[in-house]
C-alpha atoms as a PDB file:
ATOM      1  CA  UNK A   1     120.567 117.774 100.894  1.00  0.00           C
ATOM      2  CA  UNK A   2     120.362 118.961 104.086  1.00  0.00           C
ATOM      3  CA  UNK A   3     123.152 119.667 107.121  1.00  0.00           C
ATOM      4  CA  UNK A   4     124.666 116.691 108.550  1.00  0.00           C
ATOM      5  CA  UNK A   5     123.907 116.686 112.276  1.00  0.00           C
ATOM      6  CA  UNK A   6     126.621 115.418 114.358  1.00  0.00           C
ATOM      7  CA  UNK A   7     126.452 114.179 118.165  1.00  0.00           C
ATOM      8  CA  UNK A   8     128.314 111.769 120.020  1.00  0.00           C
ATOM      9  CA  UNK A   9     128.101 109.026 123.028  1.00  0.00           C
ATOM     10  CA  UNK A  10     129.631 108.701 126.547  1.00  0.00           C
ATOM     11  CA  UNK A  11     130.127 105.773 128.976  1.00  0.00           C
ATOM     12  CA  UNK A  12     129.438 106.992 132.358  1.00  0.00           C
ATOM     13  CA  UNK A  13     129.952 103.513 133.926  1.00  0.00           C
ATOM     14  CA  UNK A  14     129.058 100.014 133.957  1.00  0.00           C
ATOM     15  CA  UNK A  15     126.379  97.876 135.187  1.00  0.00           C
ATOM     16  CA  UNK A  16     127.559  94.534 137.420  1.00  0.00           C
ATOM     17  CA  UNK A  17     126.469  92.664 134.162  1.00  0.00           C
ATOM     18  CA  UNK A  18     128.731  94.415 131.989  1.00  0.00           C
ATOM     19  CA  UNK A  19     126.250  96.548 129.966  1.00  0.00           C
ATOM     20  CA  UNK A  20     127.696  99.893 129.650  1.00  0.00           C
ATOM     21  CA  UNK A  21     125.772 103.158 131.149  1.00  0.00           C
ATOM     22  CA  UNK A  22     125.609 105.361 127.876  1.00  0.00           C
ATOM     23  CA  UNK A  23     124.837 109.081 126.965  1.00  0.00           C
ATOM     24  CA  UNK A  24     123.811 111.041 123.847  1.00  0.00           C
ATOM     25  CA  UNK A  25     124.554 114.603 123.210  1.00  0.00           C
ATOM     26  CA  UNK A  26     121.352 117.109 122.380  1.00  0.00           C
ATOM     27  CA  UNK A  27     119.582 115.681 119.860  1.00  0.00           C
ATOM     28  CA  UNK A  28     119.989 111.844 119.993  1.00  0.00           C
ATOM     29  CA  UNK A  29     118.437 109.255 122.113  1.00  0.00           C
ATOM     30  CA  UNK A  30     120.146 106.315 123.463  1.00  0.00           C
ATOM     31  CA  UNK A  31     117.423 103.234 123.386  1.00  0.00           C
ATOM     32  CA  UNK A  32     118.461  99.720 124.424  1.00  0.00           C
ATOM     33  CA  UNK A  33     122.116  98.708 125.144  1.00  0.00           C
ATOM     34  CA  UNK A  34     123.452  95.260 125.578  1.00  0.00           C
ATOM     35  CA  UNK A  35     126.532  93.842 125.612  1.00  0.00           C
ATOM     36  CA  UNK A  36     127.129  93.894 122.116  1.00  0.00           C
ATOM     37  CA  UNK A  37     125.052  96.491 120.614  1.00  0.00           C
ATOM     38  CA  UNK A  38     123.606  99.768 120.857  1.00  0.00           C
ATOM     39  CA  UNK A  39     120.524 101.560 119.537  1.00  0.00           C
ATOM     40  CA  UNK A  40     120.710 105.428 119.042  1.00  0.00           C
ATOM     41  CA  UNK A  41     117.811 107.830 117.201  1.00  0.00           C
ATOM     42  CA  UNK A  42     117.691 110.728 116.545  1.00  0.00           C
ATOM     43  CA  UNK A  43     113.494 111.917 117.134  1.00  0.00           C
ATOM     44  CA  UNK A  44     113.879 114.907 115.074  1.00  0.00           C
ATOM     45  CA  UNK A  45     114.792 113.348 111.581  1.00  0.00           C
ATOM     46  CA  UNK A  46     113.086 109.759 112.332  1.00  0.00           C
ATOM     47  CA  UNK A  47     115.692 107.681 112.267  1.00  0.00           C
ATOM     48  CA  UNK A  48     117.267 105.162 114.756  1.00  0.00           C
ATOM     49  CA  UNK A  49     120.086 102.660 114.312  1.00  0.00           C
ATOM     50  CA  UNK A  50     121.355  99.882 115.877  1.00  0.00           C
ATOM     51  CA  UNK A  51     125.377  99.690 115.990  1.00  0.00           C
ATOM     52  CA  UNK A  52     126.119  95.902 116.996  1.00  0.00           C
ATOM     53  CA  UNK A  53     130.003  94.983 118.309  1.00  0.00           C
ATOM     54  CA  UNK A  54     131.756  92.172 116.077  1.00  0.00           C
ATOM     55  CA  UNK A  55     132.139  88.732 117.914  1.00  0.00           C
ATOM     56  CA  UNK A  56     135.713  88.244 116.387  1.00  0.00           C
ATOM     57  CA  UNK A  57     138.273  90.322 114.804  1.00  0.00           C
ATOM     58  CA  UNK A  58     141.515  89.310 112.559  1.00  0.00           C
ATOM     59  CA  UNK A  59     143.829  91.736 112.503  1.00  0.00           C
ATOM     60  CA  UNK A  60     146.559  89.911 111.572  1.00  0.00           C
ATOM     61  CA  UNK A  61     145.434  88.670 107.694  1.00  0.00           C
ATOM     62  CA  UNK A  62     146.436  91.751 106.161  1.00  0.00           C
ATOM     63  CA  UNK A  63     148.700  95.072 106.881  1.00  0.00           C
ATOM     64  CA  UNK A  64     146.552  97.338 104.871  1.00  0.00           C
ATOM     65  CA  UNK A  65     142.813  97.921 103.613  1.00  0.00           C
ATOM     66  CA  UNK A  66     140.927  94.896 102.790  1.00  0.00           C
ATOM     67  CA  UNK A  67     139.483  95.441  98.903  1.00  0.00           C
ATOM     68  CA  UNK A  68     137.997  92.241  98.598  1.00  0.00           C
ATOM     69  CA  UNK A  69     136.410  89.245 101.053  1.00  0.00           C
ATOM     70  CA  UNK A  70     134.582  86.019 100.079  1.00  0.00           C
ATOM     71  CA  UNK A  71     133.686  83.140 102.674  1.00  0.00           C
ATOM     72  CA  UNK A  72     133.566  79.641 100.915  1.00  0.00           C
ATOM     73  CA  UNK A  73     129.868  77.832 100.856  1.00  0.00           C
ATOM     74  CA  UNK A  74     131.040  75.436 103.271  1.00  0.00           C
ATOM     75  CA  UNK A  75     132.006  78.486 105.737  1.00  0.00           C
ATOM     76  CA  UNK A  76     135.057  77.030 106.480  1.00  0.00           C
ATOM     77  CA  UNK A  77     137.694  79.063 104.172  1.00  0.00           C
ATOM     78  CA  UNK A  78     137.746  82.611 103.454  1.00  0.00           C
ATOM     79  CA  UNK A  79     139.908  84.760 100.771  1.00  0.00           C
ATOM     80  CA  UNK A  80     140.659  88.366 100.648  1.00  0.00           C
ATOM     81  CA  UNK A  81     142.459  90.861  98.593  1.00  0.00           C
ATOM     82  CA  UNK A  82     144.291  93.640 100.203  1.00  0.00           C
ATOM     83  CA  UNK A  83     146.185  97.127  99.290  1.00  0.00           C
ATOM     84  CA  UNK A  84     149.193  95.549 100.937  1.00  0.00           C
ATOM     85  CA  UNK A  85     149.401  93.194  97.717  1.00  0.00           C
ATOM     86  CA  UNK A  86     148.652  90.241  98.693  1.00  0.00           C
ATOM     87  CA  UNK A  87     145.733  87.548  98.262  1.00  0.00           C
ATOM     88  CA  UNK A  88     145.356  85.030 101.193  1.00  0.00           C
ATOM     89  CA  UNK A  89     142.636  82.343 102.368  1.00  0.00           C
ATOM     90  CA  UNK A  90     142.107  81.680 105.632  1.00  0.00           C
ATOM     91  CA  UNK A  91     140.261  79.883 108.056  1.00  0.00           C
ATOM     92  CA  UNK A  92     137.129  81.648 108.803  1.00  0.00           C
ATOM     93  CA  UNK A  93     136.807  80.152 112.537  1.00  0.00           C
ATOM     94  CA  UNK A  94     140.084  81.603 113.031  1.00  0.00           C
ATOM     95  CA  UNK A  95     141.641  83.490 110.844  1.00  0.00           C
ATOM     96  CA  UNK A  96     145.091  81.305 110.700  1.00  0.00           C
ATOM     97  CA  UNK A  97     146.858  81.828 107.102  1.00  0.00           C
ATOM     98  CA  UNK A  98     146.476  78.847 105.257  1.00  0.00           C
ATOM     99  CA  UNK A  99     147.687  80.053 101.740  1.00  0.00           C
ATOM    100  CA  UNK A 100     149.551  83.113  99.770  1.00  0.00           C
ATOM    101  CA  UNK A 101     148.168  83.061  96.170  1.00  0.00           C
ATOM    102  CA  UNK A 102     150.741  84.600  94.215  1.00  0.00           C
ATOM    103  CA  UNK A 103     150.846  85.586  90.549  1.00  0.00           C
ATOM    104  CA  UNK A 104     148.983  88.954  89.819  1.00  0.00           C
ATOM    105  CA  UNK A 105     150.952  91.520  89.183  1.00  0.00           C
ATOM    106  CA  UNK A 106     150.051  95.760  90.511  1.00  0.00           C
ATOM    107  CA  UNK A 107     146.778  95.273  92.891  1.00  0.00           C
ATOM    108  CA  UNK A 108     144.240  92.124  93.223  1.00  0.00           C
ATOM    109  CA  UNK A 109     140.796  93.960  92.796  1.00  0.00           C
ATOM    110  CA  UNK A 110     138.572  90.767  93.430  1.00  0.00           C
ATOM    111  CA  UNK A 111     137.991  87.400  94.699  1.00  0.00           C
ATOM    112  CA  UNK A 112     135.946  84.811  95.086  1.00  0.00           C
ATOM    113  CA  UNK A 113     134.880  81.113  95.435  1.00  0.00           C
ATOM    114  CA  UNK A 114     133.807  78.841  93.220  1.00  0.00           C
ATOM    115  CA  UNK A 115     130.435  77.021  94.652  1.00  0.00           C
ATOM    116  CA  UNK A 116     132.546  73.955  95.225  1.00  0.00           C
ATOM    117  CA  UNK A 117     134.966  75.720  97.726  1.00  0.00           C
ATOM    118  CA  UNK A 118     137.935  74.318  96.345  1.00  0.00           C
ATOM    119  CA  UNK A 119     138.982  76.724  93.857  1.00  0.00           C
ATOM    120  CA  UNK A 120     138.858  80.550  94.169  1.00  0.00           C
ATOM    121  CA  UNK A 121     138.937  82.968  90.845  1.00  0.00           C
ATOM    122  CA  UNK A 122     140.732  86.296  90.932  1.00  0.00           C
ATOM    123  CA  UNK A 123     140.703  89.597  89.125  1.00  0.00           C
ATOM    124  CA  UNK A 124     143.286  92.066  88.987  1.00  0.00           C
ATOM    125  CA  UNK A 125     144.950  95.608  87.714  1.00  0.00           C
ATOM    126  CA  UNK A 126     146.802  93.682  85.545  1.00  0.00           C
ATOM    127  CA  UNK A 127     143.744  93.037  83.277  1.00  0.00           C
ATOM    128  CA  UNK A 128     144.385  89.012  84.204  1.00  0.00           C
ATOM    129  CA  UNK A 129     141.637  87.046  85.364  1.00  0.00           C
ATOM    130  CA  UNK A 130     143.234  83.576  87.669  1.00  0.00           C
ATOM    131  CA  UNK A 131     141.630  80.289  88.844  1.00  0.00           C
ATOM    132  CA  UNK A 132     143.306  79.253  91.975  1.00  0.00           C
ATOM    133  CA  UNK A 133     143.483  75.850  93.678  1.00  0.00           C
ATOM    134  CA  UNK A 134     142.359  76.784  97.650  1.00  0.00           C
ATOM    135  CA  UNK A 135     144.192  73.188  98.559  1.00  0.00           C
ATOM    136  CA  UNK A 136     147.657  74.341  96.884  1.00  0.00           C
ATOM    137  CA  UNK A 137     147.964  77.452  95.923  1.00  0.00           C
ATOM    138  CA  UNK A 138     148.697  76.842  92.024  1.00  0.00           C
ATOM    139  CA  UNK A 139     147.036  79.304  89.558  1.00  0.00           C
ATOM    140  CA  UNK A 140     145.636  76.736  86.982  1.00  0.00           C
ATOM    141  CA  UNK A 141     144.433  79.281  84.341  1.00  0.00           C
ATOM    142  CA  UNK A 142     144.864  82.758  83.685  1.00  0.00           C
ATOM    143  CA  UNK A 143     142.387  84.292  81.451  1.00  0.00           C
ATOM    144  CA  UNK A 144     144.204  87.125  79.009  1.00  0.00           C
ATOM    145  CA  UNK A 145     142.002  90.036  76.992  1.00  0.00           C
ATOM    146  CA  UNK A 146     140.787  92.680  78.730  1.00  0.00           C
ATOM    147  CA  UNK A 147     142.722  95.748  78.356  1.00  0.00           C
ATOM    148  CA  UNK A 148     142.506  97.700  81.500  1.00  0.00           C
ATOM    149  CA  UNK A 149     142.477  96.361  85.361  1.00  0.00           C
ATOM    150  CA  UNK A 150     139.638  94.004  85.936  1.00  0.00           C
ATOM    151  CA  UNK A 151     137.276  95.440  88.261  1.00  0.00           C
ATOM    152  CA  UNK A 152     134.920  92.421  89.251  1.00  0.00           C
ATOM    153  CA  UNK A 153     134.240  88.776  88.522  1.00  0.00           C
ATOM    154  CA  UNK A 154     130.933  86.810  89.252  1.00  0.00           C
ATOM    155  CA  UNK A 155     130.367  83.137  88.637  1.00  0.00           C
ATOM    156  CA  UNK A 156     127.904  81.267  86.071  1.00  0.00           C
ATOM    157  CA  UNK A 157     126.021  77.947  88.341  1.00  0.00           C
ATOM    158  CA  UNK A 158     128.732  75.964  89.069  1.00  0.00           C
ATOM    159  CA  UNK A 159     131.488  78.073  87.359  1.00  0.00           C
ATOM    160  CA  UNK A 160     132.028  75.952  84.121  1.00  0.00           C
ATOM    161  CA  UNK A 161     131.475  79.889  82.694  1.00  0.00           C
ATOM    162  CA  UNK A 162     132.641  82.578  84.463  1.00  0.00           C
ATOM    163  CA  UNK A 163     132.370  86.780  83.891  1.00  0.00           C
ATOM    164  CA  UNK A 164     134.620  89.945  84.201  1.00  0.00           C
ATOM    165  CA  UNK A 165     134.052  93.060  84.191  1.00  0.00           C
ATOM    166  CA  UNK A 166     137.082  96.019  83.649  1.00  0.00           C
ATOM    167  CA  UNK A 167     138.338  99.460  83.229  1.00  0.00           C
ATOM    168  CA  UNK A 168     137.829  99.094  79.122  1.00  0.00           C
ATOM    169  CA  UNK A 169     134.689  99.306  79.333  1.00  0.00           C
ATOM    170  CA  UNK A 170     133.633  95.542  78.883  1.00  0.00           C
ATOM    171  CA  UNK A 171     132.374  92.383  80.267  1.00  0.00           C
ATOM    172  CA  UNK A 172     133.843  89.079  79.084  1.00  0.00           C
ATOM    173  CA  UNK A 173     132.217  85.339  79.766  1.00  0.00           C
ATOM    174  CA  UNK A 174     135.020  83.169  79.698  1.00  0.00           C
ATOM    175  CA  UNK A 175     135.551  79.383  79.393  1.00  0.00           C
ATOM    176  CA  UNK A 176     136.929  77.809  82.437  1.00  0.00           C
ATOM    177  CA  UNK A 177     137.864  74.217  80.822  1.00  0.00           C
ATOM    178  CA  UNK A 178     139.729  75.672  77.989  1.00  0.00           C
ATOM    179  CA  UNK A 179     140.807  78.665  79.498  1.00  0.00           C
ATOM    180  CA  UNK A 180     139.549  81.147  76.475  1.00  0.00           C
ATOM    181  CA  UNK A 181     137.152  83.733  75.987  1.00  0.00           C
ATOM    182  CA  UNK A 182     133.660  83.047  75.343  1.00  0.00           C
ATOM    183  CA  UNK A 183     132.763  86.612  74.158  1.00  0.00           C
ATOM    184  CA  UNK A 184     132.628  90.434  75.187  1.00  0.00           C
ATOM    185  CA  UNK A 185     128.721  90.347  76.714  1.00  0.00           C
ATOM    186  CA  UNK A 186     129.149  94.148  76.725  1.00  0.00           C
ATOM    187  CA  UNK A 187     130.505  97.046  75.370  1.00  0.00           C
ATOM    188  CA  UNK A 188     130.290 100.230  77.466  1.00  0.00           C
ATOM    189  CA  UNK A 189     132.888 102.827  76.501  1.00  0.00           C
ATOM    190  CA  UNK A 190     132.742 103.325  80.190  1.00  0.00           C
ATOM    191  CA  UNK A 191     133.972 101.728  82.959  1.00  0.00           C
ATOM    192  CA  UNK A 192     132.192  98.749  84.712  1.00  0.00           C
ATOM    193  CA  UNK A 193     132.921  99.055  88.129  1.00  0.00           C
ATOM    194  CA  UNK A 194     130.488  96.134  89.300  1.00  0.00           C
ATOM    195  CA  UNK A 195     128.320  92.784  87.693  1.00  0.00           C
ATOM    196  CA  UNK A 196     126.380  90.535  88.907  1.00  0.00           C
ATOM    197  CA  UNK A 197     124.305  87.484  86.979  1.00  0.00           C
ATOM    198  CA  UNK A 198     121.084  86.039  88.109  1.00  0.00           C
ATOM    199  CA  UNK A 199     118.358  84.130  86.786  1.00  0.00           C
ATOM    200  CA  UNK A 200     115.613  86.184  85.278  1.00  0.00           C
ATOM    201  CA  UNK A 201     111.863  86.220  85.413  1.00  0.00           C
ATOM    202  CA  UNK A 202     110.099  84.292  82.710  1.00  0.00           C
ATOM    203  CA  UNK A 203     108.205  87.283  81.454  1.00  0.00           C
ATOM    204  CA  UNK A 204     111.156  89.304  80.793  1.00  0.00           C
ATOM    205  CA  UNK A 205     112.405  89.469  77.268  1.00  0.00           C
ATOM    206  CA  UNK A 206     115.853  88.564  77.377  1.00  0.00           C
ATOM    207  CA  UNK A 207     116.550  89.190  73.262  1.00  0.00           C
ATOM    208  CA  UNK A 208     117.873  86.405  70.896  1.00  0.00           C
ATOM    209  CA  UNK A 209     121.710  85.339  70.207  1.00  0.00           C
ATOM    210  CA  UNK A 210     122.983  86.611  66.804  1.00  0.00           C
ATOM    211  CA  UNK A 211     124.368  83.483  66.440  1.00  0.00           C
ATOM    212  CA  UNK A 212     124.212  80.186  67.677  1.00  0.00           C
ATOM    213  CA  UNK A 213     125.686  79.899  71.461  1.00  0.00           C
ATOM    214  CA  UNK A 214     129.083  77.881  71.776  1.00  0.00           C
ATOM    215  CA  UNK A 215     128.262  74.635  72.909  1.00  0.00           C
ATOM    216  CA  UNK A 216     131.091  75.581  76.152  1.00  0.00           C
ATOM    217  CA  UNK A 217     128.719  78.286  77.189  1.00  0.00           C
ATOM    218  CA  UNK A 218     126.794  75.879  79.700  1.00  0.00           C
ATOM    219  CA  UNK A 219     124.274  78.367  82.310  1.00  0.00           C
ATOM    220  CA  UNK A 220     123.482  81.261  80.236  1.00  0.00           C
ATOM    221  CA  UNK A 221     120.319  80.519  79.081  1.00  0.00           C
ATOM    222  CA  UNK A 222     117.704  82.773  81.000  1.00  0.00           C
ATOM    223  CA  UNK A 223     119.989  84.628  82.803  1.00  0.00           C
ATOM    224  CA  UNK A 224     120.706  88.729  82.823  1.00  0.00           C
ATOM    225  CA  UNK A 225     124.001  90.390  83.718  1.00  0.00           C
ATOM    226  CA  UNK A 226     123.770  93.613  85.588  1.00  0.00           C
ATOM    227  CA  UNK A 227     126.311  96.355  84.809  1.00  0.00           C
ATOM    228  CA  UNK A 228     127.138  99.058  87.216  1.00  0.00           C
ATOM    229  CA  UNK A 229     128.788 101.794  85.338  1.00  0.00           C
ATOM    230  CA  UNK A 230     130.946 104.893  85.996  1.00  0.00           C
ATOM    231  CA  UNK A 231     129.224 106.891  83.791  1.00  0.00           C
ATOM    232  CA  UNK A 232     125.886 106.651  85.853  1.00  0.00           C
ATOM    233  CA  UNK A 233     124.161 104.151  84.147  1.00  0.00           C
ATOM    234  CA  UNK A 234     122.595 100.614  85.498  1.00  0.00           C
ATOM    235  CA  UNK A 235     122.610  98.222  82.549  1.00  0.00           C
ATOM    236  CA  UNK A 236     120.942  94.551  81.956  1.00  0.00           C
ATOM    237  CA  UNK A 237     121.514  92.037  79.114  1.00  0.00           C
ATOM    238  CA  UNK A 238     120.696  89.050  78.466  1.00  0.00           C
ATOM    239  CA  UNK A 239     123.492  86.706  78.954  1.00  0.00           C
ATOM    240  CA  UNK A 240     123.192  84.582  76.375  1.00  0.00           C
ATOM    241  CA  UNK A 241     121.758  86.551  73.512  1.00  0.00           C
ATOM    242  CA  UNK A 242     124.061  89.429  74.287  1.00  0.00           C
ATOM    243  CA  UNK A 243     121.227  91.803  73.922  1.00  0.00           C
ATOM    244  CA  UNK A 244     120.232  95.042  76.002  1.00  0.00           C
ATOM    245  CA  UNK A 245     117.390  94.498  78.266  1.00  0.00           C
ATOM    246  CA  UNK A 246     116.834  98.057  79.997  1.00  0.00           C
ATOM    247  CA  UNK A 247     119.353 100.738  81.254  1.00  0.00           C
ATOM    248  CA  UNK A 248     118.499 102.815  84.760  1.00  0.00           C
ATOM    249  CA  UNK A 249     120.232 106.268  84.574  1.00  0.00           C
ATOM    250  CA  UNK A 250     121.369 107.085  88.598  1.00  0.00           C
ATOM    251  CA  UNK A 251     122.522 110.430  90.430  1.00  0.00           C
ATOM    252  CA  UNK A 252     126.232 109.168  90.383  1.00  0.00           C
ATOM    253  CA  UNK A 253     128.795 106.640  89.107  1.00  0.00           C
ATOM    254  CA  UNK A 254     127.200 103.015  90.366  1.00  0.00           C
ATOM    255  CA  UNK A 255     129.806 100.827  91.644  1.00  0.00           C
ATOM    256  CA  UNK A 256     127.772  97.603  92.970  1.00  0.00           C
ATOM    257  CA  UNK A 257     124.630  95.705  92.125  1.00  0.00           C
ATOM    258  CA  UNK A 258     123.037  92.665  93.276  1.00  0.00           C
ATOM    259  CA  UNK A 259     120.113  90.529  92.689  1.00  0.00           C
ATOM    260  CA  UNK A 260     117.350  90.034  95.866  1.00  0.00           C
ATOM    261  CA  UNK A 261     115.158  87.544  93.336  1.00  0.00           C
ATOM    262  CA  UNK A 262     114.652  87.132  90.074  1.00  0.00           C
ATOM    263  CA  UNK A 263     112.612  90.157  90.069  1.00  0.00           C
ATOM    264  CA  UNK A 264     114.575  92.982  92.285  1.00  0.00           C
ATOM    265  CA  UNK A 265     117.640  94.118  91.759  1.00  0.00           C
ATOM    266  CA  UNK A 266     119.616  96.593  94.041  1.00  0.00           C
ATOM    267  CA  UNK A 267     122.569  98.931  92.878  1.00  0.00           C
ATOM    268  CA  UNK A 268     124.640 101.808  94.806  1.00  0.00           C
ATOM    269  CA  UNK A 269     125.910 104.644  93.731  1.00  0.00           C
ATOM    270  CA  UNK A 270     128.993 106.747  94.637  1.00  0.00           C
ATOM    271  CA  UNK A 271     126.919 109.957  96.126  1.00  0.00           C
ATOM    272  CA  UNK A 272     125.328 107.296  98.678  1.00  0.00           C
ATOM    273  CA  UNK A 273     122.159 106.005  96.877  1.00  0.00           C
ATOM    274  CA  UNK A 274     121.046 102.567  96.909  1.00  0.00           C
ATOM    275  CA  UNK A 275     118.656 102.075  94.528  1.00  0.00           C
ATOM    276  CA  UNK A 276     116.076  98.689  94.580  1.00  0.00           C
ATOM    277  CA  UNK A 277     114.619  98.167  91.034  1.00  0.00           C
ATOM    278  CA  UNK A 278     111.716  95.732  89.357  1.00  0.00           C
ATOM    279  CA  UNK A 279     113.660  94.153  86.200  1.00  0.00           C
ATOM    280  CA  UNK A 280     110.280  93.761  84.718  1.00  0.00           C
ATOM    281  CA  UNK A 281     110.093  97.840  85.027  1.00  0.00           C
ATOM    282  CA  UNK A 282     113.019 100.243  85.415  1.00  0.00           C
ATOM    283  CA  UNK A 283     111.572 103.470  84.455  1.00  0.00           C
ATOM    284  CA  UNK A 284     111.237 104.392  88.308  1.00  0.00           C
ATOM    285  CA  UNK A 285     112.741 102.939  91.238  1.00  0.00           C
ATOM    286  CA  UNK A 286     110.810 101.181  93.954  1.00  0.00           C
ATOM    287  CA  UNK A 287     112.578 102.339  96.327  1.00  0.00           C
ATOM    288  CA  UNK A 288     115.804 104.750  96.901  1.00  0.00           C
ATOM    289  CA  UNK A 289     117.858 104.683 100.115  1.00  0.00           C
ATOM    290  CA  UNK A 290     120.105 107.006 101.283  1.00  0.00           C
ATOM    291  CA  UNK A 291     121.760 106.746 104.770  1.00  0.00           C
ATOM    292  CA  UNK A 292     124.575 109.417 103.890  1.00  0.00           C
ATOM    293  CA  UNK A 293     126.457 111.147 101.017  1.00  0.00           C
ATOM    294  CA  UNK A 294     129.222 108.109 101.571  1.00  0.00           C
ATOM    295  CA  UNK A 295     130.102 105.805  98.432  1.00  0.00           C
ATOM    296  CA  UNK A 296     128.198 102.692  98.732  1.00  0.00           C
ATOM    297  CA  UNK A 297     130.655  99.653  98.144  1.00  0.00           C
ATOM    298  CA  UNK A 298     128.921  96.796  97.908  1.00  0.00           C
ATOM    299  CA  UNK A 299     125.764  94.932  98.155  1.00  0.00           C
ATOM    300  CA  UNK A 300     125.080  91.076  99.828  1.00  0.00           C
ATOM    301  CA  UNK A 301     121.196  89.838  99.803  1.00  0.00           C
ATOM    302  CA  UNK A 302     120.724  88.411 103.334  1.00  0.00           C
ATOM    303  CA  UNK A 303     117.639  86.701 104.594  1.00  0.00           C
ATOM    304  CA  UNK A 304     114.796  89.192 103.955  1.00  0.00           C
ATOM    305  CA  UNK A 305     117.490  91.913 103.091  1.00  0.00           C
ATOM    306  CA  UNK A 306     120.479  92.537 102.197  1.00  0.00           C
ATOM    307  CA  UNK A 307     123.510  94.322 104.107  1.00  0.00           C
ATOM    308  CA  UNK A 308     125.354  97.261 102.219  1.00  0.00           C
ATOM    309  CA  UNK A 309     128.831  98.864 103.258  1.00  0.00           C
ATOM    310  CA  UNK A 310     129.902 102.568 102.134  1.00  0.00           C
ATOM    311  CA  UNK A 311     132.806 104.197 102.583  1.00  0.00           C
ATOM    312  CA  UNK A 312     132.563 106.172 105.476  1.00  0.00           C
END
């Protein structure tokens, strides 16, 4: 790659509507500035970006970094997972505690919401997967079998079924109702460090069960399962026949992956790649962006996009 250029910005002053007066160092070009955001280019390499100012900050949830964040459909609640230890939900509006979930032992890796709202599901370095109630705080199941820390969790519909994915090297489908597992989707000898499930497109061959489905899988049918693996590979099954449906070799270890439609799929890597895919085709990317050699860290389709963090 090549050199990373470096400049930076100074205030000289303020307008009398509050917009700050800003300049670039050689070599970058400050465009418009409001009072919450800032465009900056930079004419040699092409590129511009716009750095917008949060309209809220909580900095009073958690004492340390923040591993994990859902927001409940509703809007209303949201949970997080922190390298303090703890797991809380919140008020999103907010941010006023409203419960400690407490039960995992070592570090919570993941959270999230069940489409309801009312329940949130938990994975940790424990190898435990937990349902929690959001309106008490009681763990109602705890899912045991994976033997190394659960990395991430994703939800099947309306989370009858739900998935794991962990350290040994496998993804699980679990049954929510009678709080057992369903069956390892996956075996990778690697670790996962990422899934996600979505509904594929009809002319995709999605493989056929060995064996008759468990009449407690409910959601499966027609779905894939992405696996983003640390040893560099971007895997799809079919959820319910268990079979492989393609595998994407990357530059680095992928940690997250996403679905934008039934069709694309996006998945980052740890050199800074974000890759968007065609399920129906994976020998070649679409697309491949790459902002900066920084770990990309997760993926979230939003409106006609989708909004990616790395590590940096």
């Amino acid at each position: 790659g090549k050199p990373t250029l470096y400049g930076s910005l100074t205030r000289r002053g303020l307008s009398t509507e509050g917009v700050p007066d800003i300049a670039a160092s050689e070599g970058f070009v400050v465009g418009e500035v409001t009072k919450k955001s800032i465009l900056v280019s930079c004419p040699h390499e092409n590129v511009s970006t716009k750095f917008l100012a949060p309209y809220t900050t909580f900095c009073r949830i958690h004492q340390k970094s923040i591993t994990c964040l859902d927001i409940s459909s509703g809007g209303g609640l949201g949970v997080s997972t922190s390298t303090d230890g703890t797991m809380k939900i919140w008020q999103a509006a907010n941010g006023e505690i409203r419960r400690l979930l407490e039960g995992h032992v070592y570090d919570v890796n993941c959270c999230r919401f069940f489409p309801s709202g009312l329940v949130v599901l938990s994975g940790g370095m424990d190898a435990q997967l937990k349902i929690w109630s959001a309106e008490d705080a009681s763990c109602v199941v705890t899912f045991k079998g994976h033997k190394g820390g659960i990395l991430d969790i994703a939800i099947v519909d309306r989370g009858r079924n739900v998935l794991s994915c962990s350290r040994d090297g496998t993804a699980r489908l679990w049954d929510c109702g009678k709080s057992a597992c369903l069956g390892v989707i996956a075996d990778c000898s690697s670790p996962v460090n990422g899934i996600a499930v979505g509904t594929a497109d009809n002319s995709l061959n999605l493989g056929t069960p060995e064996k008759a489905p468990s009449e407690r899988e409910v959601g499966t049918e027609g779905k894939i399962l992405l696996l983003a693996r640390e040893d560099k590979k971007l895997q799809g099954v079919g959820l319910q026949s268990r079979q492989p449906v393609f595998l994407f070799v990357g530059s680095d270890a992928f940690n997250c992956c996403a679905f934008l439609s039934s069709t694309y799929i996006l998945a980052g890597t740890q050199d800074g790649n974000i890759y968007q895919l065609d399920v129906r085709n994976t020998n070649a990317p679409i697309q491949v962006i790459h902002r900066s050699g920084a770990p990309v860290l997760s993926l979230l389709p939003y409106r006609d996009g989708f909004i990616a963090s790395q590590g940096n």
